[in-house]
N, C-alpha and C. Protein backbone atom coordinates (compact mmCIF):
# COMPACT_ATOMS: atom_id res chain seq x y z
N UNK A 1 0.84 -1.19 0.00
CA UNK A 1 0.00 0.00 0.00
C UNK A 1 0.88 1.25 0.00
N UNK A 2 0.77 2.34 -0.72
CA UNK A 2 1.25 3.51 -1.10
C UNK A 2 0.74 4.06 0.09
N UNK A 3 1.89 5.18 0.61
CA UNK A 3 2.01 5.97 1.65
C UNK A 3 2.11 7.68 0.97
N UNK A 4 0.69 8.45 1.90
CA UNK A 4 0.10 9.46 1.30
C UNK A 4 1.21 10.34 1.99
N UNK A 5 1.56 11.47 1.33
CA UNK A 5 1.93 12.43 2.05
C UNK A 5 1.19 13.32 2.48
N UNK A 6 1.21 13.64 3.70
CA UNK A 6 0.36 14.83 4.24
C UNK A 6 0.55 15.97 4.86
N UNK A 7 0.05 16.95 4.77
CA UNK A 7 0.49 18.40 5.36
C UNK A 7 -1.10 19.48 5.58
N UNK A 8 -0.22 20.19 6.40
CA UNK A 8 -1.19 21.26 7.24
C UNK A 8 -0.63 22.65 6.65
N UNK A 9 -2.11 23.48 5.73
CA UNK A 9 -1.26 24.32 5.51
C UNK A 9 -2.32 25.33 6.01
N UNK A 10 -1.77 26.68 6.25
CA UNK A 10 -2.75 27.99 6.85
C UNK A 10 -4.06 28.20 6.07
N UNK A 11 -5.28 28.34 6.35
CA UNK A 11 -6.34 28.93 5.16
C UNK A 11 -6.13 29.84 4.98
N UNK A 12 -6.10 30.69 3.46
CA UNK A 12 -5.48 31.55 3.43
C UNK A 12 -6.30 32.18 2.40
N UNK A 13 -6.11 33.36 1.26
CA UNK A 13 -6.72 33.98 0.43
C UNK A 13 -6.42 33.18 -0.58
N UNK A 14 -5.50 32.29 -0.81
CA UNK A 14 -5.42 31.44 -2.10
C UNK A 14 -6.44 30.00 -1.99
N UNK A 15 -6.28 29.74 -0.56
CA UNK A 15 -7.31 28.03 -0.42
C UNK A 15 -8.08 28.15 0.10
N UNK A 16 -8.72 29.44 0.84
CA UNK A 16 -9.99 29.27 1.28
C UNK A 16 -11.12 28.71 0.76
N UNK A 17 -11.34 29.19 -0.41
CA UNK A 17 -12.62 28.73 -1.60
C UNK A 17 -12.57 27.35 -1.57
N UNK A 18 -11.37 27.25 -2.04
CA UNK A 18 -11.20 25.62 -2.32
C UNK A 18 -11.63 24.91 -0.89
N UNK A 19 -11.04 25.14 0.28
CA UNK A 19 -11.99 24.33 1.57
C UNK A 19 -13.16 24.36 1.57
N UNK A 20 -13.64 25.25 1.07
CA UNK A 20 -15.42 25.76 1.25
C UNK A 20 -16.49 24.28 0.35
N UNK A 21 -15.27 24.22 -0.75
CA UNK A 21 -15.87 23.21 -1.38
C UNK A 21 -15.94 21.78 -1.85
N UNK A 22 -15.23 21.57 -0.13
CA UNK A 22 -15.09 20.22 0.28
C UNK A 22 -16.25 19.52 0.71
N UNK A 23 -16.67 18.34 0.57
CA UNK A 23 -18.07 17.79 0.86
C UNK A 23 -17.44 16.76 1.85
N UNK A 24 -18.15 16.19 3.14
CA UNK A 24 -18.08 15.19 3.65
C UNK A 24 -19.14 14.08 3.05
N UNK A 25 -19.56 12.48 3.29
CA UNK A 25 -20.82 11.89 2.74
C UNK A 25 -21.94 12.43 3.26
N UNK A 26 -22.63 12.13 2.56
CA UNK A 26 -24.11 12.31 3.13
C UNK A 26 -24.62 11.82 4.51
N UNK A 27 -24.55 10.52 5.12
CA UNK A 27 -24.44 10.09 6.55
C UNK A 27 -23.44 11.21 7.24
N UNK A 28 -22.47 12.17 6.92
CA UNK A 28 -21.71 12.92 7.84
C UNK A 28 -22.29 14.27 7.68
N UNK A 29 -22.98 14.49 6.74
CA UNK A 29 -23.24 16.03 6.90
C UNK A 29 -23.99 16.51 7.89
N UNK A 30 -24.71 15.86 8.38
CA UNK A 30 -25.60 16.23 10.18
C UNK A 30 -24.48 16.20 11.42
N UNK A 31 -23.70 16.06 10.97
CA UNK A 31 -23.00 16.07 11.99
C UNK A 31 -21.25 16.69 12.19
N UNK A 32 -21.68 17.83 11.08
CA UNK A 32 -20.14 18.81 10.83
C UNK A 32 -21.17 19.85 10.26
N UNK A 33 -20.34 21.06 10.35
CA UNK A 33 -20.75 22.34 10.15
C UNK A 33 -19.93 22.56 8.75
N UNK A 34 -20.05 23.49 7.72
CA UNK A 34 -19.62 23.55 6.89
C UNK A 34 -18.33 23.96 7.02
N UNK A 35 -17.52 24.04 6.12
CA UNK A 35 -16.19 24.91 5.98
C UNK A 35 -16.39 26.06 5.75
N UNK A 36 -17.21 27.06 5.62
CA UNK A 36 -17.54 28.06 5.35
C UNK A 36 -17.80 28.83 5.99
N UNK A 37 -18.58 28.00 7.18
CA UNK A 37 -19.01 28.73 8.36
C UNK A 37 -17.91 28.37 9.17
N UNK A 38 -17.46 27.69 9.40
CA UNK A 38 -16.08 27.34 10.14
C UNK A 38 -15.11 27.89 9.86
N UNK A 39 -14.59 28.49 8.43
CA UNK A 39 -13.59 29.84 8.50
C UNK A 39 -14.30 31.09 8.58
N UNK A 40 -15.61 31.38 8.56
CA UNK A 40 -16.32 32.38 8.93
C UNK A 40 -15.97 33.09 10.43
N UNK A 41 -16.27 31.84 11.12
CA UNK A 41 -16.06 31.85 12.61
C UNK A 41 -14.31 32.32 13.17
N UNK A 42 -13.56 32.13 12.26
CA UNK A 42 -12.23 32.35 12.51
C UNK A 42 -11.83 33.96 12.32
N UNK A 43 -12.61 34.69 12.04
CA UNK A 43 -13.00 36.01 11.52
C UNK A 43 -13.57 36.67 12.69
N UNK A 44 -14.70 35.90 13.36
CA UNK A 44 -14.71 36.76 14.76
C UNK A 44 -14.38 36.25 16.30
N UNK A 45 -13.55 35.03 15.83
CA UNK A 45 -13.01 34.33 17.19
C UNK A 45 -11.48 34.22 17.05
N UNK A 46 -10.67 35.27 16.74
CA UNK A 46 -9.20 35.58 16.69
C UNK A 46 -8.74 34.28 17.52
N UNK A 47 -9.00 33.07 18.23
CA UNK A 47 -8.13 32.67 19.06
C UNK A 47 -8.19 30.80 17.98
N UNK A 48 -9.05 30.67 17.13
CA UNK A 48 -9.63 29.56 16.44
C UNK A 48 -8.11 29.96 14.83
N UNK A 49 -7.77 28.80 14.62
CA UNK A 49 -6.77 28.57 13.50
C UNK A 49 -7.69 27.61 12.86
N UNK A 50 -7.36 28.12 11.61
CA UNK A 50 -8.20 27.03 10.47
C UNK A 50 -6.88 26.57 9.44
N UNK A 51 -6.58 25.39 8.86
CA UNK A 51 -5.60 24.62 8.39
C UNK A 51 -5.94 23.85 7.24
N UNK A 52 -5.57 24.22 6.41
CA UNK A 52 -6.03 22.97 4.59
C UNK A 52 -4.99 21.52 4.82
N UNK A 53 -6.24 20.62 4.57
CA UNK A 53 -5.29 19.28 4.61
C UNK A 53 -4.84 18.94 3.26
N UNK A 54 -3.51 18.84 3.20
CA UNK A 54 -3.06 18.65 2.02
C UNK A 54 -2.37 17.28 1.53
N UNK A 55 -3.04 16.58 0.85
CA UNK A 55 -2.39 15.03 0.34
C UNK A 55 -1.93 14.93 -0.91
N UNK A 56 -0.59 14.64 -0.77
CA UNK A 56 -0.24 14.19 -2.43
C UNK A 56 -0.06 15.72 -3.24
N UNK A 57 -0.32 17.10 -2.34
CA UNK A 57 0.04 18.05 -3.06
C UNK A 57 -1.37 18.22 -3.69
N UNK A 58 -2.51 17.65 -3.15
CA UNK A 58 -4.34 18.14 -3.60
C UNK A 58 -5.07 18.64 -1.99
N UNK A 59 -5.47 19.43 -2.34
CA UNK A 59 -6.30 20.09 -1.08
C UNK A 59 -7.60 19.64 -0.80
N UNK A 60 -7.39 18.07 -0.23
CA UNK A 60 -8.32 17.19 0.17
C UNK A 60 -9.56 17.56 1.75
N UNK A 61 -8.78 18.60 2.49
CA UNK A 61 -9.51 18.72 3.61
C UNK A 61 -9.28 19.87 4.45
N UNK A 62 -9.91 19.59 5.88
CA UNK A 62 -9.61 20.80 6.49
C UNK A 62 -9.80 20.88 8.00
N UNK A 63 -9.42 21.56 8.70
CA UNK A 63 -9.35 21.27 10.41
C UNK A 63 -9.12 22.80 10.87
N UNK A 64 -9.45 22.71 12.33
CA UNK A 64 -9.73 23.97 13.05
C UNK A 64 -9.55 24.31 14.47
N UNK A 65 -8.61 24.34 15.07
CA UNK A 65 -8.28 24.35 16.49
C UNK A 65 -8.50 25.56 17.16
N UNK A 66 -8.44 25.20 18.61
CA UNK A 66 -7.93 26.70 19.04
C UNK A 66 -7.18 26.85 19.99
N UNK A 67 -6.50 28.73 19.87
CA UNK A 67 -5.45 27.96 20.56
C UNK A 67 -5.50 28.67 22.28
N UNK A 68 -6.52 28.74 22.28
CA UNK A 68 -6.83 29.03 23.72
C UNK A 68 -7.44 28.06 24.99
N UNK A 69 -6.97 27.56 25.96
CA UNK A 69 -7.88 26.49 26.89
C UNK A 69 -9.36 26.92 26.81
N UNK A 70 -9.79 26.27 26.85
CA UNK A 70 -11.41 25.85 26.63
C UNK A 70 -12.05 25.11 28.56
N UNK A 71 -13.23 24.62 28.19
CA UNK A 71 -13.58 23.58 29.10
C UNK A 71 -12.54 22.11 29.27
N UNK A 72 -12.49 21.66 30.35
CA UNK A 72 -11.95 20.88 30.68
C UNK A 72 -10.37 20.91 30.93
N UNK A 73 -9.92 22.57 31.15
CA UNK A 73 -8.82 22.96 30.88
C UNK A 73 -7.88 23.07 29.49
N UNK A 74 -8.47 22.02 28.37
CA UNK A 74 -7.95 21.62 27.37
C UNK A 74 -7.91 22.43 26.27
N UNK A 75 -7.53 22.23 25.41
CA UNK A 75 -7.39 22.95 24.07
C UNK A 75 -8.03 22.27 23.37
N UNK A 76 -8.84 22.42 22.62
CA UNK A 76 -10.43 22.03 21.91
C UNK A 76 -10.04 21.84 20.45
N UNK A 77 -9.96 20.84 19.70
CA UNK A 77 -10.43 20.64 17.78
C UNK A 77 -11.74 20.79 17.89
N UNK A 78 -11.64 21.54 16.80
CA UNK A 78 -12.95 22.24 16.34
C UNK A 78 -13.26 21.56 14.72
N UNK A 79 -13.03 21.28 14.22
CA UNK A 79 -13.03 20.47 13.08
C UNK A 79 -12.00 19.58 12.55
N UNK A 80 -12.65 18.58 11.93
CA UNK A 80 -11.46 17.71 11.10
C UNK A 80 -12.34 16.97 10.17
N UNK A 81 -12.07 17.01 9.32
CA UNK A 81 -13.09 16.88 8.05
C UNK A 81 -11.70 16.24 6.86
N UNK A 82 -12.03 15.39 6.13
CA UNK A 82 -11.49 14.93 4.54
C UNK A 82 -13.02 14.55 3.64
N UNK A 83 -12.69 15.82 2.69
CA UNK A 83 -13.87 15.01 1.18
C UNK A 83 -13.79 13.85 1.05
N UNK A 84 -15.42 13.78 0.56
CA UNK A 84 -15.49 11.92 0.27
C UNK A 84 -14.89 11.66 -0.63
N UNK A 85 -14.43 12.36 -1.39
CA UNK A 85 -13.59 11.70 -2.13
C UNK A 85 -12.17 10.95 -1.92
N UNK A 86 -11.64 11.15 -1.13
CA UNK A 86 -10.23 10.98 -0.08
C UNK A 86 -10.45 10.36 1.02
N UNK A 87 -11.77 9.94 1.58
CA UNK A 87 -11.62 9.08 2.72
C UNK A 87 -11.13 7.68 2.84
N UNK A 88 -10.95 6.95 3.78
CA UNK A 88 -10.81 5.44 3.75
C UNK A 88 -9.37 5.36 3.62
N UNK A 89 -7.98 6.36 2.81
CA UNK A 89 -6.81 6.43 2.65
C UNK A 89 -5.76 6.49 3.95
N UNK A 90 -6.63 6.90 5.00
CA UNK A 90 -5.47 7.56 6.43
C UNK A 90 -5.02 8.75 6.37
N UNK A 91 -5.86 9.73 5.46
CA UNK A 91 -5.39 10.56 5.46
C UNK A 91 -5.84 11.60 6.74
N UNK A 92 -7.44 11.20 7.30
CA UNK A 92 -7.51 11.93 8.53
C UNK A 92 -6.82 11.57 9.75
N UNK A 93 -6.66 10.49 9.63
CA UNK A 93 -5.43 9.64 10.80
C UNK A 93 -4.19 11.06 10.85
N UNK A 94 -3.29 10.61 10.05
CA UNK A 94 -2.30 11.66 9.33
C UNK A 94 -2.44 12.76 9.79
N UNK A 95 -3.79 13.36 9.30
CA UNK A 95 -3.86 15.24 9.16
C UNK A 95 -3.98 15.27 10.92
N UNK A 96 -4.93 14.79 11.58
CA UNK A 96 -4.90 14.60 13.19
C UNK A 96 -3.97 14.22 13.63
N UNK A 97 -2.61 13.35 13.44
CA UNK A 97 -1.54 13.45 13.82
C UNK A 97 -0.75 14.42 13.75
N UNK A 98 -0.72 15.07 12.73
CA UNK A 98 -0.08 16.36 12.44
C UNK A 98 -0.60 17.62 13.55
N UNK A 99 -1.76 17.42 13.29
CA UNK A 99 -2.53 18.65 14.46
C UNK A 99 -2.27 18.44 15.76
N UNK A 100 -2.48 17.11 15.84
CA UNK A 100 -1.71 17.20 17.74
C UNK A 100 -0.39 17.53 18.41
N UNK A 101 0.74 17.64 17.29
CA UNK A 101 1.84 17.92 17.19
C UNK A 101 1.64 19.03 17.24
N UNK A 102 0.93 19.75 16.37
CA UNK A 102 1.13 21.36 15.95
C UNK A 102 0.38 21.76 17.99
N UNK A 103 -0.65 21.47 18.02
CA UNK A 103 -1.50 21.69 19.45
C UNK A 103 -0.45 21.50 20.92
N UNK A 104 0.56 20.33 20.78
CA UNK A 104 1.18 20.26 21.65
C UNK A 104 2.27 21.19 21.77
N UNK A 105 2.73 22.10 20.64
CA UNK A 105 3.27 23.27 21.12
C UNK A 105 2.98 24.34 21.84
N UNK A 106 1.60 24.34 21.55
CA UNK A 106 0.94 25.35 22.68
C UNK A 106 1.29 25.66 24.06
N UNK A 107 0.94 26.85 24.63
CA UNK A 107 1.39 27.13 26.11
C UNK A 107 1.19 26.10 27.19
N UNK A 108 1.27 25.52 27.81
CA UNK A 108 1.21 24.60 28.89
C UNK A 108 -0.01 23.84 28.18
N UNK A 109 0.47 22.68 26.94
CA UNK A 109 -0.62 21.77 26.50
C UNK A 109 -0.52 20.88 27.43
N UNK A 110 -1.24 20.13 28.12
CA UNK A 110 -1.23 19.18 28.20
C UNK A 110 -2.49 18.27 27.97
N UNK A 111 -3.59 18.79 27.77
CA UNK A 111 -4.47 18.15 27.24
C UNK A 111 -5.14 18.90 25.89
N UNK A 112 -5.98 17.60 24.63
CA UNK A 112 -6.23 18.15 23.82
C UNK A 112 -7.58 17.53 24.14
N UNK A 113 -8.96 17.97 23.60
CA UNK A 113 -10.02 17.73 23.52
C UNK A 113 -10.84 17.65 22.30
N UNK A 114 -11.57 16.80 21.79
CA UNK A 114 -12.55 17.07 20.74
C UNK A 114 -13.70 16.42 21.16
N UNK A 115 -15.06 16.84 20.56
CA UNK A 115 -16.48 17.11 20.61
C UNK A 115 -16.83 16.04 19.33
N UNK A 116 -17.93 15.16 19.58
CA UNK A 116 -18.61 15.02 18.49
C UNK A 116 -19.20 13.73 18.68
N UNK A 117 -20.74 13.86 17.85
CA UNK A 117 -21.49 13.24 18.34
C UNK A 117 -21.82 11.43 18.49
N UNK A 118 -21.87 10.92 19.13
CA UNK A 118 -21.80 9.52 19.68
C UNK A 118 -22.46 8.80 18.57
N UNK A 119 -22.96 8.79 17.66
CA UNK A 119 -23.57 8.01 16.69
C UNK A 119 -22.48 8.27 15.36
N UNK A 120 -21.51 9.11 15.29
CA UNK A 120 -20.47 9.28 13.98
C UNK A 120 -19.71 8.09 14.59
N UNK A 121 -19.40 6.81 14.32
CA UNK A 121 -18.87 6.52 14.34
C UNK A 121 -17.51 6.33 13.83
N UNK A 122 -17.05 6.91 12.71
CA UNK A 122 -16.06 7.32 12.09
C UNK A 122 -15.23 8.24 13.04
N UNK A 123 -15.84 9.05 13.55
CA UNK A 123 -14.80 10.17 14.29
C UNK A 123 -14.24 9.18 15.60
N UNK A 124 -15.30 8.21 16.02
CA UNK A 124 -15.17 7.29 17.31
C UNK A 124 -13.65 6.63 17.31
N UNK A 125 -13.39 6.16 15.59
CA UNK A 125 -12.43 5.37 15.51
C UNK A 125 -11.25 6.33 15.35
N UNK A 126 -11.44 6.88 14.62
CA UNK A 126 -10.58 7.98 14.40
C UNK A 126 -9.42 8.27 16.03
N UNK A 127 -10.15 9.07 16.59
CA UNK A 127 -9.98 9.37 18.25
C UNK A 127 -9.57 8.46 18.78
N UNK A 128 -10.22 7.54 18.76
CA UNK A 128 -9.65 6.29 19.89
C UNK A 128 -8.08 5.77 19.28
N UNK A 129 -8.12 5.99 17.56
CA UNK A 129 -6.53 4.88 16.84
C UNK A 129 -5.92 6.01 17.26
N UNK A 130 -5.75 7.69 17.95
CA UNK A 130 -4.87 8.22 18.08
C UNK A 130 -4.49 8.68 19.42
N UNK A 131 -5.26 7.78 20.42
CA UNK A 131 -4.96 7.73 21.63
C UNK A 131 -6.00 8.65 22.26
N UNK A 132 -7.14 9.05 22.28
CA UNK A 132 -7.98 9.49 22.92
C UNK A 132 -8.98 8.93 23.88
N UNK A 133 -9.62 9.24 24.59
CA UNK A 133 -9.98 8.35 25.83
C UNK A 133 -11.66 9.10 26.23
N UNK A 134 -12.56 8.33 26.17
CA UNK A 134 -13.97 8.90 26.43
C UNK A 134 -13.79 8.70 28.19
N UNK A 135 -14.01 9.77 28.67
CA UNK A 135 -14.00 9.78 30.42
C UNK A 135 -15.33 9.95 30.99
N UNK A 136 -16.19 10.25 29.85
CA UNK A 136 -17.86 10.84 30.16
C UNK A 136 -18.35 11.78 30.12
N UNK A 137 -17.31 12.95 29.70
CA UNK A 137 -17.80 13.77 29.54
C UNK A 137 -19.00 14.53 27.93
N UNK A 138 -19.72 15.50 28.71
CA UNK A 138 -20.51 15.82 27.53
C UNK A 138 -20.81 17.15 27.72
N UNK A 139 -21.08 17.55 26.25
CA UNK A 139 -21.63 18.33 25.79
C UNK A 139 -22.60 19.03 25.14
N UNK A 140 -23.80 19.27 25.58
CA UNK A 140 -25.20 18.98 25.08
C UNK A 140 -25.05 17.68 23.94
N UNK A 141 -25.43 17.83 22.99
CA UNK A 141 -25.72 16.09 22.87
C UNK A 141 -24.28 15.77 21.99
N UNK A 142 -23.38 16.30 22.26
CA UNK A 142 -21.61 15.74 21.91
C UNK A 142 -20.91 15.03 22.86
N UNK A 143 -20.17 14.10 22.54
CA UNK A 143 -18.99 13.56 23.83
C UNK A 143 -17.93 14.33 23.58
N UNK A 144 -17.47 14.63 25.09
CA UNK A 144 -15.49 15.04 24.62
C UNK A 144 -15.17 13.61 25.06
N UNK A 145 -14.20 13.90 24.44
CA UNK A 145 -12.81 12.77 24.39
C UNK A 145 -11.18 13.35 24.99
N UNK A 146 -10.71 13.11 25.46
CA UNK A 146 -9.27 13.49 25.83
C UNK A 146 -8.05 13.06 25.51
N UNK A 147 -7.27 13.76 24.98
CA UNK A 147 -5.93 13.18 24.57
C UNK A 147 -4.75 13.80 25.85
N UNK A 148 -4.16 12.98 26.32
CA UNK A 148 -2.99 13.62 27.45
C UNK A 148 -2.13 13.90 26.55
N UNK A 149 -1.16 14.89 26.90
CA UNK A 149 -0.11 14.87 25.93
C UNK A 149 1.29 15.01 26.89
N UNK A 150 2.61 14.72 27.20
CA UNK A 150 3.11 14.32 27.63
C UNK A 150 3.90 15.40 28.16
N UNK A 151 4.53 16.06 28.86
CA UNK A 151 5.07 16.91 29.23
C UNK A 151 6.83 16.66 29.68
């Protein structure tokens, strides 16, 4: 099996559009907010980074952190999304590996957090193959999940 290359690059005035017009499947769209409104939001929440996932040198996806503690003390993903066209490859494995790296530079990281709802099972696996841990917590009808990160 061929090994994708992957990268995190800034949204910017050249790839914004292009994220906007990324689709997840149809079973995922109830349960992600668009890219549109999600770099919208980066416009009046200065502390939220938005990032193009890039495979193979094609601008397959897109993710959204922030870099301020949140609830649970943690630093919060706010999106992670790959078009259907690109799923099933590892490439969100990848792009979320990359992001926790980028997140663990942050000021006193030691925990990362993401949200999302208990019936996606895709995000379930996702989280759990990269070391995340359901403790019980919730969020109106989202679970967080926790990643420790090592100090």
């Amino acid at each position: 099996m061929r090994t994708v290359q992957v990268e995190l690059v800034e949204v910017d005035a050249e790839n914004w559009y292009a994220c906007c017009l990324l689709e997840v499947s149809e079973e995922q769209k109830s349960y992600m907010v668009s890219n549109a409104v999600s770099i919208a939001q980066t416009k009046f929440e200065p502390t939220l980074q938005a990032l193009s996932i890039i495979a193979d040198g094609q601008q397959v996806g897109f993710c959204m952190y922030n870099t301020r503690k949140e609830e649970l003390d943690g630093y919060w993903i706010y999106r992670i999304m790959v078009d259907k066209k690109y799923q099933g490859k590892g490439i969100g494995k990848a792009a979320t590996q990359l992001l926790l790296a980028k997140m663990a530079e942050l000021p006193d990281a030691r925990k990362i957090v993401v949200g999302y709802h208990p019936e996606n099972r895709g995000a379930h696996q996702l989280y759990a193959s990269v070391g995340f841990s359901d403790e019980g917590h919730k969020f109106g009808q989202e679970m967080a999940v926790i990643k420790y990160i090592a100090q």
